[in-house]
Protein backbone atom coordinates (compact mmCIF):
# COMPACT_ATOMS: atom_id res chain seq x y z
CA UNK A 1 -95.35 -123.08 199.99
CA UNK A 2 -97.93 -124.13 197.14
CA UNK A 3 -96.63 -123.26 193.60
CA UNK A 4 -99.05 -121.52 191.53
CA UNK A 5 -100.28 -123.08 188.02
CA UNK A 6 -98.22 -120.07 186.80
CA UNK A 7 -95.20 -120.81 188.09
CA UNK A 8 -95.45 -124.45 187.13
CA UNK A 9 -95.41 -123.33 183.50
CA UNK A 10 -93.01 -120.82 183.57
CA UNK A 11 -90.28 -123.83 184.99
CA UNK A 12 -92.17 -125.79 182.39
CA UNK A 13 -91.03 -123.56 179.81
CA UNK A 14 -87.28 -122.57 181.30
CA UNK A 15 -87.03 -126.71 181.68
CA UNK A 16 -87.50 -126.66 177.70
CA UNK A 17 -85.10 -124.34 176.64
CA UNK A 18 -82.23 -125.45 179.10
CA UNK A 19 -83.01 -128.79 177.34
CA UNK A 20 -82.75 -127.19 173.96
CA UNK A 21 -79.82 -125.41 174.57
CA UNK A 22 -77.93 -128.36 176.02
CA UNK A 23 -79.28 -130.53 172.86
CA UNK A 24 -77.46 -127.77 170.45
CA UNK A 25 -74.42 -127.37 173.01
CA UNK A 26 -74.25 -131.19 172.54
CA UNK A 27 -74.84 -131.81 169.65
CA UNK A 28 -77.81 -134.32 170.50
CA UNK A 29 -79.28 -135.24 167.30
CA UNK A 30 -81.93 -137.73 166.02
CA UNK A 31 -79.41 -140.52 165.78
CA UNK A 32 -77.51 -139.80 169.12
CA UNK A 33 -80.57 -140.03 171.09
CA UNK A 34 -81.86 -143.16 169.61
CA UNK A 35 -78.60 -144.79 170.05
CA UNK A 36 -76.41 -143.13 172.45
CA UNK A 37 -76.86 -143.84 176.46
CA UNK A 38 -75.41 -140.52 177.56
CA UNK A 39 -77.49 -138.92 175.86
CA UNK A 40 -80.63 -140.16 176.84
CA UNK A 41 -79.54 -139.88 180.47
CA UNK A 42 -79.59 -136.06 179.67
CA UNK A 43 -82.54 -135.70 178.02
CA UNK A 44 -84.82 -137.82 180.35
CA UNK A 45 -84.24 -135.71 183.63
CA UNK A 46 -85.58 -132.38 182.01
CA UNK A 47 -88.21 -134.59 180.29
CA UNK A 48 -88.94 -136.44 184.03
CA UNK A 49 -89.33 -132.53 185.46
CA UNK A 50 -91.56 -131.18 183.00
CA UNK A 51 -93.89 -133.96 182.80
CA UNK A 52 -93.85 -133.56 186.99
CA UNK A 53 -95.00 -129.73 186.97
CA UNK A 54 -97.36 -131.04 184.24
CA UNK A 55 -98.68 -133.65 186.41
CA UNK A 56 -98.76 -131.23 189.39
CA UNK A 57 -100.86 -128.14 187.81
CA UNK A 58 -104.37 -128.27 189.17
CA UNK A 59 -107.23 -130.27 187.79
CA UNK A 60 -109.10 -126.32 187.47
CA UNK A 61 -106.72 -125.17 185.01
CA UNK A 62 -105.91 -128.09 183.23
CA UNK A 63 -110.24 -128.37 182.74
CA UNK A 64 -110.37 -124.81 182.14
CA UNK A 65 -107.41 -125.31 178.79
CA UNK A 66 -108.73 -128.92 177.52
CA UNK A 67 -106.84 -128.91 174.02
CA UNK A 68 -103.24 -128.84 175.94
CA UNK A 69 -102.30 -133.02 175.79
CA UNK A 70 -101.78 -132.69 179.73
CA UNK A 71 -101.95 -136.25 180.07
CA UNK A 72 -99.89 -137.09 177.77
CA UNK A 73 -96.82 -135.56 179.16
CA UNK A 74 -97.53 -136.64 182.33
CA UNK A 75 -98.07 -140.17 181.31
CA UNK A 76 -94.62 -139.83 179.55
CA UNK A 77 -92.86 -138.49 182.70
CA UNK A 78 -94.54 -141.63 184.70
CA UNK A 79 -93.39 -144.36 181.83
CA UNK A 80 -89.94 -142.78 181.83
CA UNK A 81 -89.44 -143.33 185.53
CA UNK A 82 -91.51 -146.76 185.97
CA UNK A 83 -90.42 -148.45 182.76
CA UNK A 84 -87.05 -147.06 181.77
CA UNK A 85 -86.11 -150.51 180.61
CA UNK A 86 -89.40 -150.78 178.53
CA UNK A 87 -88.58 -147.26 176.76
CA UNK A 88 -89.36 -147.25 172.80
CA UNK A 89 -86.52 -144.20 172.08
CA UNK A 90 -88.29 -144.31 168.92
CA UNK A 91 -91.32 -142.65 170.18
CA UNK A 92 -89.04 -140.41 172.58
CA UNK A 93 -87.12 -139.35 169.59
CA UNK A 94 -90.16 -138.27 168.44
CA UNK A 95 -91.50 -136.46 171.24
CA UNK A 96 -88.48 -134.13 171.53
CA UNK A 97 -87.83 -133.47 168.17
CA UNK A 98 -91.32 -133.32 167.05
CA UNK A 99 -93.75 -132.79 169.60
CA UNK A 100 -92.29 -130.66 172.62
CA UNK A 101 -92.21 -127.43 171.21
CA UNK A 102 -96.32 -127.19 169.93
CA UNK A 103 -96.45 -128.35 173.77
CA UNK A 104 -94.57 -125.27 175.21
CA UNK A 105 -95.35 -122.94 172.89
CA UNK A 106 -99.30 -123.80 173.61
CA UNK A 107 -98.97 -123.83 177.29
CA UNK A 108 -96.84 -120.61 177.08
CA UNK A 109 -99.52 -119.11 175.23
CA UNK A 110 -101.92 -119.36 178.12
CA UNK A 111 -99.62 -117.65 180.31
């Protein structure tokens, strides 16, 4: 069974706020992710599935909304499963603290 675009965002958005839930649960702060293995273990998985719906919406609708960063999160998903040791939690920090929620909120938008 194909998954529509539609779908794809929708566990693109529920993927987000489990994250965010389990970062406030947890207590998963700036500090604790840049430092902290256990906690990067539990943020990467979410981050691994959203950037893998990303990657799997079709080329149509990603043309068809061209100011959502589609390859970047993609591209992250891809360098946090083929590089993990090359990871710059830096930039990761940044990503989840910074940059996720413009990304969901945008996409969620469309839907």
């Amino acid at each position: 069974m194909k998954i529509s675009d539609k779908e794809r965002i929708k566990k693109i958005v529920n993927t987000w706020a489990s994250l965010q839930k389990q970062m406030d649960e947890h207590h998963i702060t700036r500090e604790l992710l840049l430092n902290d293995e256990f906690s990067q273990w539990a943020v990467t998985t979410p981050l691994y599935n959203i950037g893998e719906q990303v990657y799997m919406i079709s080329a149509d609708f990603k043309k068809a909304n061209p100011d959502i960063p589609w390859s970047l999160v993609s591209g992250l998903r891809h360098r946090l499963v083929h590089d993990y040791d090359g990871i710059n939690w830096s930039i990761i920090v940044e990503v989840v603290f910074e940059e996720m929620d413009e990304f969901v909120n945008s996409i969620e938008k469309i839907i």
